[in-house]
N, C-alpha and C. Protein backbone atom coordinates (compact mmCIF):
# COMPACT_ATOMS: atom_id res chain seq x y z
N UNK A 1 34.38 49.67 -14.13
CA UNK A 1 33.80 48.64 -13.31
C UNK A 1 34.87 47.58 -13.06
N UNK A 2 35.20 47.65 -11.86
CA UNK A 2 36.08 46.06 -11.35
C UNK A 2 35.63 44.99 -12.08
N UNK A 3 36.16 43.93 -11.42
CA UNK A 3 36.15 42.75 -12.03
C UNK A 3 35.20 41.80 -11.08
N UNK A 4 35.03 42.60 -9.55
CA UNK A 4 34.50 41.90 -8.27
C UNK A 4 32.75 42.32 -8.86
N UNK A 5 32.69 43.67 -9.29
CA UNK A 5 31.22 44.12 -9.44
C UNK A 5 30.46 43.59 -10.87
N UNK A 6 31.49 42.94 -11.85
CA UNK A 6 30.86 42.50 -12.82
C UNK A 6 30.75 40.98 -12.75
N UNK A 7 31.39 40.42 -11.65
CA UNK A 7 31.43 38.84 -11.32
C UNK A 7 29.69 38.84 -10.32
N UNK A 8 29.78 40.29 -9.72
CA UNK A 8 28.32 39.83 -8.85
C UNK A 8 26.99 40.79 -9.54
N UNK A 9 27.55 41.08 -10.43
CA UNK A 9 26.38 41.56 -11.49
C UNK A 9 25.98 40.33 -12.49
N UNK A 10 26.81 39.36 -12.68
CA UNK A 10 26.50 38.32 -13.44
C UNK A 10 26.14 37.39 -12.66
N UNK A 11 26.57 36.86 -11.58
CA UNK A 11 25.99 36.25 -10.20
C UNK A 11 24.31 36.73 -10.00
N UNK A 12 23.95 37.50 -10.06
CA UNK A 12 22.68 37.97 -9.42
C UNK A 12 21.48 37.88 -11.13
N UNK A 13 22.47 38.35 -12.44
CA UNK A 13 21.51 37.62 -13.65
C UNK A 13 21.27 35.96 -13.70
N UNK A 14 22.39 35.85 -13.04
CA UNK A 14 22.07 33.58 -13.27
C UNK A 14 21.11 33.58 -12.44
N UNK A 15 21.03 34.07 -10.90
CA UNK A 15 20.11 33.08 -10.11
C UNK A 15 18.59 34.18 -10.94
N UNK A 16 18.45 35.39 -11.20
CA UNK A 16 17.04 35.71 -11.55
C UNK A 16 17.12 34.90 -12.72
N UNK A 17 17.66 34.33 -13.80
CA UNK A 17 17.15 33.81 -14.82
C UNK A 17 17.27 32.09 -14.16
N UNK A 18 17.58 31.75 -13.03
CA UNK A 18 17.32 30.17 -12.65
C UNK A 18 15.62 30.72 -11.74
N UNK A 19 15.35 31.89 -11.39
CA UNK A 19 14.32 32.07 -10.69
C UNK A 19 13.34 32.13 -11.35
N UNK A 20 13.11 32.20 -13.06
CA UNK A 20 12.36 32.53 -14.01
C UNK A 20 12.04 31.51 -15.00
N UNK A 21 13.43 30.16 -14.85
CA UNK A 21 12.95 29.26 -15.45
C UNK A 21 12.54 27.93 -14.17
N UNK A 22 12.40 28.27 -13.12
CA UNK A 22 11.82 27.40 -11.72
C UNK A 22 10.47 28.11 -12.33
N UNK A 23 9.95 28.98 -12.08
CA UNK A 23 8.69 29.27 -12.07
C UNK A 23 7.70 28.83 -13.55
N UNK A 24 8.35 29.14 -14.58
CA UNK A 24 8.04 28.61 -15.57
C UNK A 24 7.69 26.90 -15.96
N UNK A 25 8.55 26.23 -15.15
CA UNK A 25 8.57 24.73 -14.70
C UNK A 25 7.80 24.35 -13.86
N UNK A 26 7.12 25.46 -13.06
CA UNK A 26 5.98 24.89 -12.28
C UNK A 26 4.64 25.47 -13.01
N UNK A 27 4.38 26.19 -13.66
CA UNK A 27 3.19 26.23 -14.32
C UNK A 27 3.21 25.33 -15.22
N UNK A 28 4.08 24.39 -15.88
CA UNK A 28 3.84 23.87 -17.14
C UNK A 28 3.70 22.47 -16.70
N UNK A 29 2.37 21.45 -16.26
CA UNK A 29 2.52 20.26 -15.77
C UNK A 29 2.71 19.62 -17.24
N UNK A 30 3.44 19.36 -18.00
CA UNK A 30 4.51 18.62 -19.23
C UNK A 30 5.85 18.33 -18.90
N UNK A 31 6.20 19.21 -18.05
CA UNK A 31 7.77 19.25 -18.01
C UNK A 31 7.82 18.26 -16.15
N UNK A 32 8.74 17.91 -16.37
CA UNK A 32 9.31 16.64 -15.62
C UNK A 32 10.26 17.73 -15.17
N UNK A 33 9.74 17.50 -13.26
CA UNK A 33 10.58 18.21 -12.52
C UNK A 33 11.36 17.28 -11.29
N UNK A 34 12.14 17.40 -10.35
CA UNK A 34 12.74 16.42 -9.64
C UNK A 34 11.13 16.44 -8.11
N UNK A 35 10.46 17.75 -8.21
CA UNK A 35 9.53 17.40 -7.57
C UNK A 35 7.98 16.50 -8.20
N UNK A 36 7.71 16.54 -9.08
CA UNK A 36 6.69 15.45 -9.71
C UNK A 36 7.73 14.21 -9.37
N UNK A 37 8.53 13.62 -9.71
CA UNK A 37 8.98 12.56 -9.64
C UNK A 37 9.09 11.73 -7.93
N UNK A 38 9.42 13.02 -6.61
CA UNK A 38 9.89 12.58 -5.96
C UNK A 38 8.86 12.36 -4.97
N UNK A 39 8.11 14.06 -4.45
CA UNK A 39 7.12 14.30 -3.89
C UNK A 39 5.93 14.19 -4.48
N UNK A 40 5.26 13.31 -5.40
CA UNK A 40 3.96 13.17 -5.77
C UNK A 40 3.90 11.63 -6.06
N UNK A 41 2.31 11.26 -6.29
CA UNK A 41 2.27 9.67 -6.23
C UNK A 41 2.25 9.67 -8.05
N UNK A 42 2.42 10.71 -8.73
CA UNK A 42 2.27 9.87 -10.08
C UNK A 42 3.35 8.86 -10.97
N UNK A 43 4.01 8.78 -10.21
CA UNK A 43 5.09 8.19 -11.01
C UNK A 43 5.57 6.63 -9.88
N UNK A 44 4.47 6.33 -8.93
CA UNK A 44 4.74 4.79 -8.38
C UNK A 44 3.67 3.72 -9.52
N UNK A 45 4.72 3.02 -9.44
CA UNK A 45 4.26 1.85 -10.14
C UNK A 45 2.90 0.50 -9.21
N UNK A 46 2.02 -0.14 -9.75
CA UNK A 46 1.19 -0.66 -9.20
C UNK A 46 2.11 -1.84 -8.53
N UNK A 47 1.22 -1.92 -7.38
CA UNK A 47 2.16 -2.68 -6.34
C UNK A 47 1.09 -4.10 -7.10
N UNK A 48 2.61 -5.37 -6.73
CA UNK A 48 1.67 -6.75 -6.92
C UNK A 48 2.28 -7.30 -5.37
N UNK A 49 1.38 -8.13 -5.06
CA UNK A 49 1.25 -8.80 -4.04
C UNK A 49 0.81 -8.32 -2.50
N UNK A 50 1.19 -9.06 -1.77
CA UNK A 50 1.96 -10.40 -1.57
C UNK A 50 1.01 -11.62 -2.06
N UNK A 51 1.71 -12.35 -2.55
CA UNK A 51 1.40 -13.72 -3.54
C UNK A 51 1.64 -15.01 -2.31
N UNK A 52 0.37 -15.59 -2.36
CA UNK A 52 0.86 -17.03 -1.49
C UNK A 52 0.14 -18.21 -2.07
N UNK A 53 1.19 -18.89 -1.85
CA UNK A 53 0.30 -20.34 -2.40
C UNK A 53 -0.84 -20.50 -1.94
N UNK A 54 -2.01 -21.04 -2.40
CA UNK A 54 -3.15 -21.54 -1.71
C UNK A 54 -3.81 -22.45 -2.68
N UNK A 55 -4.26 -23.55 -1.68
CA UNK A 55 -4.73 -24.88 -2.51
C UNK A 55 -4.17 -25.78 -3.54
N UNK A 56 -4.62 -26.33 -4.18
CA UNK A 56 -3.47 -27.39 -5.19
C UNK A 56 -3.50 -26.28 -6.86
N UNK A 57 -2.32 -25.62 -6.99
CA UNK A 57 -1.96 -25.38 -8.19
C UNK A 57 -2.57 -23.84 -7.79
N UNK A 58 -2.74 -22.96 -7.09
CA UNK A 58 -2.67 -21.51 -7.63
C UNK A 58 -2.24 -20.65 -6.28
N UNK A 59 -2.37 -19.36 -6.84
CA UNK A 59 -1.98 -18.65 -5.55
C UNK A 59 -2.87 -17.73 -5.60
N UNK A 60 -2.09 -16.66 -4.22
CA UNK A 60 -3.40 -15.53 -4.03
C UNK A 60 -2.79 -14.08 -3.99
N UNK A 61 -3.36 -13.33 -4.53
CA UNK A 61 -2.48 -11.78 -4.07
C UNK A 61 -3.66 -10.67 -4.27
N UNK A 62 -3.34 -9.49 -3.75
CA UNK A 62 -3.62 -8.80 -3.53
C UNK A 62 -4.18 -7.33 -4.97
N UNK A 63 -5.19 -7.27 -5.20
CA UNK A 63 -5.82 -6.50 -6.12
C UNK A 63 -6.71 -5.13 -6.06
N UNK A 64 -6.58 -3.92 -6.35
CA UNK A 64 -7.11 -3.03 -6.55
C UNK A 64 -8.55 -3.43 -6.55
N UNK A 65 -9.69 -2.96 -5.48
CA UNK A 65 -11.33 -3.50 -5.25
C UNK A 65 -11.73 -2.72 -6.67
N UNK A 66 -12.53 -4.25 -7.04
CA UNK A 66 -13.66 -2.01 -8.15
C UNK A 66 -15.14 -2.16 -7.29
N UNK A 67 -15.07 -3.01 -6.54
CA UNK A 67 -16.27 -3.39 -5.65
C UNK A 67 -16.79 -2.36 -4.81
N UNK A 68 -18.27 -2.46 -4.03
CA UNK A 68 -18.77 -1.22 -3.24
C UNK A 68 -17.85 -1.38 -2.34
N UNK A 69 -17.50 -0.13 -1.46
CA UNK A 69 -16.90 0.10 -0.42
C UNK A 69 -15.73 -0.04 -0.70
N UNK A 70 -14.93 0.64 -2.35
CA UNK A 70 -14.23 0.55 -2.70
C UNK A 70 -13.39 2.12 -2.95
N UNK A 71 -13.91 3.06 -2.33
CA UNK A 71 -13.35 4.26 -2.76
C UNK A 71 -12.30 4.83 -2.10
N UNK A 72 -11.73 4.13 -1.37
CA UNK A 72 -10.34 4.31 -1.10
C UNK A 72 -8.82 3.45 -1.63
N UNK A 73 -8.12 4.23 -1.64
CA UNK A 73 -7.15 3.50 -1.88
C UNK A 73 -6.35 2.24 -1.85
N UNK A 74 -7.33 2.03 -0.37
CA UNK A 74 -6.11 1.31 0.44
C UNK A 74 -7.28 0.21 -0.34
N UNK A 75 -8.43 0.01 -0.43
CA UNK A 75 -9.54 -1.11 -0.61
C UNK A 75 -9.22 -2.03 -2.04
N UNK A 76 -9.27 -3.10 -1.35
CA UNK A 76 -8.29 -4.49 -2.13
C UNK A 76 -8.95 -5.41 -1.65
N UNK A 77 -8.86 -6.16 -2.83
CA UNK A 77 -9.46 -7.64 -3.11
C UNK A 77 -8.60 -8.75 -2.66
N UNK A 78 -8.88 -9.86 -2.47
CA UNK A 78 -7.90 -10.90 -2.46
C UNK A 78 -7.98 -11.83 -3.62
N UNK A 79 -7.37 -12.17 -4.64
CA UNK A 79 -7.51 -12.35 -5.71
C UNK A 79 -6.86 -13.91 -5.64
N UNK A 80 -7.69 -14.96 -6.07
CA UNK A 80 -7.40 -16.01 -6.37
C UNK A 80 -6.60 -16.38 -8.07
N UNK A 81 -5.60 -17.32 -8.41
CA UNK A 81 -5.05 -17.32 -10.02
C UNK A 81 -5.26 -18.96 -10.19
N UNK A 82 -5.49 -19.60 -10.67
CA UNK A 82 -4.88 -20.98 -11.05
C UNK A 82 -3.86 -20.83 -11.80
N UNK A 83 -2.56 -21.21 -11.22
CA UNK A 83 -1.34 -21.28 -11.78
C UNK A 83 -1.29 -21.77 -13.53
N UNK A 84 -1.96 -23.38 -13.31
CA UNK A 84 -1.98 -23.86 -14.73
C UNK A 84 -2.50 -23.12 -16.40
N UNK A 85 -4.26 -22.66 -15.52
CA UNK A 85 -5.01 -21.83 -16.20
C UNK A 85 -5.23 -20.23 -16.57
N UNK A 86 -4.26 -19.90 -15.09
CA UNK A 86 -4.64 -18.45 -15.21
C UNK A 86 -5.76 -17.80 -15.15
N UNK A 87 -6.64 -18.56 -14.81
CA UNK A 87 -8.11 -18.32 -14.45
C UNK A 87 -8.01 -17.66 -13.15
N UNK A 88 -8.88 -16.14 -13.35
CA UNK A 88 -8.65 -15.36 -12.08
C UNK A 88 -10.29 -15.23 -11.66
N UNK A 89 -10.17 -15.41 -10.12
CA UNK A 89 -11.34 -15.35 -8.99
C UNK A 89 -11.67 -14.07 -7.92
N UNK A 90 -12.32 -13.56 -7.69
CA UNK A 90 -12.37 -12.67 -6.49
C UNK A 90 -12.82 -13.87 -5.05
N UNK A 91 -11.67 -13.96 -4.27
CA UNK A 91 -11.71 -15.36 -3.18
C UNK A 91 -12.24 -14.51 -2.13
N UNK A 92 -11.90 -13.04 -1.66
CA UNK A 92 -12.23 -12.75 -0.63
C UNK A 92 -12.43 -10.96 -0.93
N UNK A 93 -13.50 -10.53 -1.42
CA UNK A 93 -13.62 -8.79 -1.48
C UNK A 93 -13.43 -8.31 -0.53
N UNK A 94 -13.06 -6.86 -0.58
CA UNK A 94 -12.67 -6.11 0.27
C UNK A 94 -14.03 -5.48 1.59
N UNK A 95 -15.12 -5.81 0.72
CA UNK A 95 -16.17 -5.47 2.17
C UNK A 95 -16.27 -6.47 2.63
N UNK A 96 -15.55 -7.89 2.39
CA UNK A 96 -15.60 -8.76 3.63
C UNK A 96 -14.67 -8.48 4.87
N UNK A 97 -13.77 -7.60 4.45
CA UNK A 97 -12.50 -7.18 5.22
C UNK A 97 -12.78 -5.51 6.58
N UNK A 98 -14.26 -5.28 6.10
CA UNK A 98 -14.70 -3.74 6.61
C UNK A 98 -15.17 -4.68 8.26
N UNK A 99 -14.35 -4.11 9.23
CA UNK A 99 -14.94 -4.07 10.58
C UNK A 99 -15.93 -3.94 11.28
N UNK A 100 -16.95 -4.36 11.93
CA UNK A 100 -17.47 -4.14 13.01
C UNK A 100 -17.95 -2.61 13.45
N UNK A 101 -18.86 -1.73 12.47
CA UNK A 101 -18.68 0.08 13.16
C UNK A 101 -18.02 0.58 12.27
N UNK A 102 -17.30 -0.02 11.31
CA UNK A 102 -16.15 0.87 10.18
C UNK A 102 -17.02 0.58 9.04
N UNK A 103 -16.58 1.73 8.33
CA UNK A 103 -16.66 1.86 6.83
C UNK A 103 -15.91 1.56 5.78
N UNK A 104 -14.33 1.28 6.09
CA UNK A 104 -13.38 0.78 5.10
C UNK A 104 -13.28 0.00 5.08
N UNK A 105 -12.75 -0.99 4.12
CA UNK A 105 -11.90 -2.58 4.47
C UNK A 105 -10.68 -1.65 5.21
N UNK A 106 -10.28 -3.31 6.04
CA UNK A 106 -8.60 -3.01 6.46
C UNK A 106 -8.01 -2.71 5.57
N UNK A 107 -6.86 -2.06 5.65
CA UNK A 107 -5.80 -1.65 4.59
C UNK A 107 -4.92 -2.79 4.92
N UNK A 108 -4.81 -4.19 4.11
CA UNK A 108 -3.74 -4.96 3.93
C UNK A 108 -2.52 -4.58 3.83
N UNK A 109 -1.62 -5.14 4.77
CA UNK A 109 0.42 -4.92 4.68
C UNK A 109 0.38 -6.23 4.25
N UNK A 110 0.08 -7.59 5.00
CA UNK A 110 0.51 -8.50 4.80
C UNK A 110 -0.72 -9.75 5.03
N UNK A 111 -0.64 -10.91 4.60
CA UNK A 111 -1.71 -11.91 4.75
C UNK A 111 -0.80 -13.12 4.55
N UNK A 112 -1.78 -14.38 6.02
CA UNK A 112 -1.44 -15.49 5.91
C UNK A 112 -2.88 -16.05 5.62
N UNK A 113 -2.61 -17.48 4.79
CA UNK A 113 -3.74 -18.90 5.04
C UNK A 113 -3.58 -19.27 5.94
N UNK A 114 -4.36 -19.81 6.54
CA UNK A 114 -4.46 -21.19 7.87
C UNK A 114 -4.27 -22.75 6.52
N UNK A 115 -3.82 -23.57 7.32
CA UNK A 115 -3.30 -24.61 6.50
C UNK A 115 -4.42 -25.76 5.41
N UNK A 116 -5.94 -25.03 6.20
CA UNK A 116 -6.61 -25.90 5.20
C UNK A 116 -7.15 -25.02 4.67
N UNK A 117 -6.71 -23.36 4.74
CA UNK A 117 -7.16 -22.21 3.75
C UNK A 117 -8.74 -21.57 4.30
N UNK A 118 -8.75 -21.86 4.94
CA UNK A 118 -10.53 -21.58 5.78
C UNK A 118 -10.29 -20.48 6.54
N UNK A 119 -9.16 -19.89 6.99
CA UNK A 119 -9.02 -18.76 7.88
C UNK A 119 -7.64 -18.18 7.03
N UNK A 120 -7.95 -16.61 7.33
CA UNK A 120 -6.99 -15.62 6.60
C UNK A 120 -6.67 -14.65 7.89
N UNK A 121 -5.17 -14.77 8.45
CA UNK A 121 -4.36 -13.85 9.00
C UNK A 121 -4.26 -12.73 8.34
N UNK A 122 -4.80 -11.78 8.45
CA UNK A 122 -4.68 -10.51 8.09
C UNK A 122 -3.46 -9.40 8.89
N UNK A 123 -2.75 -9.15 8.62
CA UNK A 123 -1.32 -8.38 9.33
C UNK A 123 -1.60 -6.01 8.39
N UNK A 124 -2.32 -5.50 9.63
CA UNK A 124 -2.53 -3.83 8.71
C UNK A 124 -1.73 -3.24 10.33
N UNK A 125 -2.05 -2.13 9.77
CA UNK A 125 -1.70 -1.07 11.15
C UNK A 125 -0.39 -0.81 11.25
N UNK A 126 0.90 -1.18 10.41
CA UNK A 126 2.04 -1.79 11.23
C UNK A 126 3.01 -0.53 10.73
N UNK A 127 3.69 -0.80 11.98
CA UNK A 127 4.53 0.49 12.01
C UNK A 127 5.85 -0.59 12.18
N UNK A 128 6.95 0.64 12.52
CA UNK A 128 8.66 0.07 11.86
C UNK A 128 8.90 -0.06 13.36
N UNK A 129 9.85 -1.14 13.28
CA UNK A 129 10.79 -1.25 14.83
C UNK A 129 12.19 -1.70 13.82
N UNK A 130 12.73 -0.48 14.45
CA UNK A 130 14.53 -0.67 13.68
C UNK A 130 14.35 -0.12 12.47
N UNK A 131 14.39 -0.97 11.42
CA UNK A 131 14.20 -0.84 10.28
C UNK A 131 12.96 -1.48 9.62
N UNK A 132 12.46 -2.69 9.96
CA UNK A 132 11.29 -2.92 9.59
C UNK A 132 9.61 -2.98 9.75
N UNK A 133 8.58 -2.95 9.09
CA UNK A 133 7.94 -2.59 9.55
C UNK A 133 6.74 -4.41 10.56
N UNK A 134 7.02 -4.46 11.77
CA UNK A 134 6.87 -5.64 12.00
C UNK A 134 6.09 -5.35 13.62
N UNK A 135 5.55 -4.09 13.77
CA UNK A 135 4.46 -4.12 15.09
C UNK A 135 3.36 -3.91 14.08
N UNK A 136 2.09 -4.11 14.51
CA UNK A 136 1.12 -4.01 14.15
C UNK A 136 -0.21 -4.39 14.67
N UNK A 137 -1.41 -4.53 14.14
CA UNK A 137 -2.50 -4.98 14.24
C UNK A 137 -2.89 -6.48 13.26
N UNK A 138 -3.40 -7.71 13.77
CA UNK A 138 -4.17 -8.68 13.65
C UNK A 138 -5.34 -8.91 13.63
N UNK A 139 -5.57 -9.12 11.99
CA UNK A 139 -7.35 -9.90 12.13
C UNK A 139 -7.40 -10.96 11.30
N UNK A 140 -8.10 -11.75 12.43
CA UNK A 140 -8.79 -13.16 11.63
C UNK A 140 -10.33 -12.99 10.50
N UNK A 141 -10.12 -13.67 9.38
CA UNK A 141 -11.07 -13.74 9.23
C UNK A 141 -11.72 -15.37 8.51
N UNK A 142 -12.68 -15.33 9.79
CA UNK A 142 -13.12 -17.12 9.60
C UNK A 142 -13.89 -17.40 8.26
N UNK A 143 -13.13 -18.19 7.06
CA UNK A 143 -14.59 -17.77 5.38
C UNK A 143 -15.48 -18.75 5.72
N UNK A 144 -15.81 -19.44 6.26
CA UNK A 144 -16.99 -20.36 6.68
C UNK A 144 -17.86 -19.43 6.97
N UNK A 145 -17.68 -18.81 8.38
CA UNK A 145 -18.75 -18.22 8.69
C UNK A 145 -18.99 -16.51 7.95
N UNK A 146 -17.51 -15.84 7.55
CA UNK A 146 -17.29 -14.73 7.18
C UNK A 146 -17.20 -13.69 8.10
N UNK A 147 -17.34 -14.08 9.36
CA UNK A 147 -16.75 -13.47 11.01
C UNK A 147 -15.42 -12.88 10.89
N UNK A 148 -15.21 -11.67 11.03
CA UNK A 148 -13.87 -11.19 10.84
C UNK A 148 -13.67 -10.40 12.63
N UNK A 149 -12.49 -10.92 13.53
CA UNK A 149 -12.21 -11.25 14.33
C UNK A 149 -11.05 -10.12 15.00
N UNK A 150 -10.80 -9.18 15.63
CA UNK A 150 -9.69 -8.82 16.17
C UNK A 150 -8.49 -9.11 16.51
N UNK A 151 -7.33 -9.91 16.28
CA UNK A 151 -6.42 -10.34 17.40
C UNK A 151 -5.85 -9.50 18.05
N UNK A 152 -5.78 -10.21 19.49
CA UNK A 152 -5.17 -9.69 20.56
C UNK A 152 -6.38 -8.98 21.63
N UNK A 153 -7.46 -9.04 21.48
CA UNK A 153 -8.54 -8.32 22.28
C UNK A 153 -8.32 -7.37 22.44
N UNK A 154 -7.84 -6.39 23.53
CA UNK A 154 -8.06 -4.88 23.47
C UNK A 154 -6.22 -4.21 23.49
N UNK A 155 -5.76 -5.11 23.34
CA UNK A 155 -4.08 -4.43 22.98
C UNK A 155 -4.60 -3.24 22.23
N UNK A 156 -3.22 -2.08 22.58
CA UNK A 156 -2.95 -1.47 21.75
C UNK A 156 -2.88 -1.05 20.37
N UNK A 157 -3.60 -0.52 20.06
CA UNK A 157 -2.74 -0.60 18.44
C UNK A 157 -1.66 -0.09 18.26
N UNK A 158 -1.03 -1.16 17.21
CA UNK A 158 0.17 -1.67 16.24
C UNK A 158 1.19 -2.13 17.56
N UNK A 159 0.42 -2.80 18.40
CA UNK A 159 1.68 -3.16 19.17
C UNK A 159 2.24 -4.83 19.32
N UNK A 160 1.55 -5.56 18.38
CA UNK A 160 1.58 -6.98 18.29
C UNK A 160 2.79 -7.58 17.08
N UNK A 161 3.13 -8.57 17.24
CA UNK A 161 4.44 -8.56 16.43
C UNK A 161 4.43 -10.26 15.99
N UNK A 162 4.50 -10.62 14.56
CA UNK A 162 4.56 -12.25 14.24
C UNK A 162 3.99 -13.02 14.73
N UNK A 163 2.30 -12.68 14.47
CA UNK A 163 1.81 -13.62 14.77
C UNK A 163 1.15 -14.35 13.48
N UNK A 164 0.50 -15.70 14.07
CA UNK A 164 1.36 -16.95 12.70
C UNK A 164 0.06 -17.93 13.06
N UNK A 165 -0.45 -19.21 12.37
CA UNK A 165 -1.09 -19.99 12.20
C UNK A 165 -0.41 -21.28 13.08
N UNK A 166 -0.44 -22.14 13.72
CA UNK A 166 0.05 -23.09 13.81
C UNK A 166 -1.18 -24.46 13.18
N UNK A 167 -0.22 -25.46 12.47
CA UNK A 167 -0.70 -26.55 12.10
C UNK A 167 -1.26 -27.70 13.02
């Protein structure tokens, strides 16, 4: 036997014994593969925020609902903190956030206050221009009355971009 036929006789035992320990690595969910890590959600960490000041001494961010109309993922609370106390509030649940005809809350990207905190800019829908993700969809929602509002009337969706509170 050459030296060419025993180089591709040993060539063809590596990849069946790399073909035998791949398969073995996928029946065994214990073993840590570069696909569990990369392509699956078990290994993201819980997202916090976005965090904004609101009112004298606390802020607000964004929380996992355990509330009805909570069985999706995306369904989130708006969570009040007192900075000093650490005393935590549910300020705005997620079925205050469910539309008009819909069954979900919005799926929150981003949220503003209005300056005396009575209205919440809601920023979902949003897709990337360039690199970031900054077209999207706008909703108001008034907490006085608890009226949650469309912006932009019948635009497109995700085609609206920075829109903002003025004082």
């Amino acid at each position: 036997m050459n030296k060419y036929s025993r180089l591709l006789i040993h060539t063809l035992l590596l990849i069946g014994l790399f073909g035998v320990v791949a398969a073995a690595q996928q029946s065994d969910p214990s073993t840590l593969t570069l696909d569990r890590i990369f392509n699956s959600r078990e290994f993201i960490p819980e997202r916090f925020g976005p965090a904004r000041w609101h009112g004298e001494g606390g802020y607000t961010t964004l929380e996992p609902s355990a509330g009805a109309g909570s069985s999706t993922n995306d369904a989130r609370d708006i969570i009040r903190y007192d900075a000093t106390s650490g005393k935590r509030s549910v300020l705005i649940a997620s079925t205050q956030l469910i539309p008009k005809g819909e069954s979900k809350p919005l799926p929150i990207d981003d949220y503003i206050w209005s300056a005396d905190g009575n209205r919440l800019l809601i920023y979902t829908n949003s897709k990337k221009v360039w690199r970031l993700n900054t077209r999207g969809d706008y909703w108001v929602l008034d907490r006085k009355s608890g009226k949650l509002s469309k912006f932009g009337g019948e635009a497109k969706p995700s085609t609206l971009m920075f829109a903002q509170f003025f004082s």
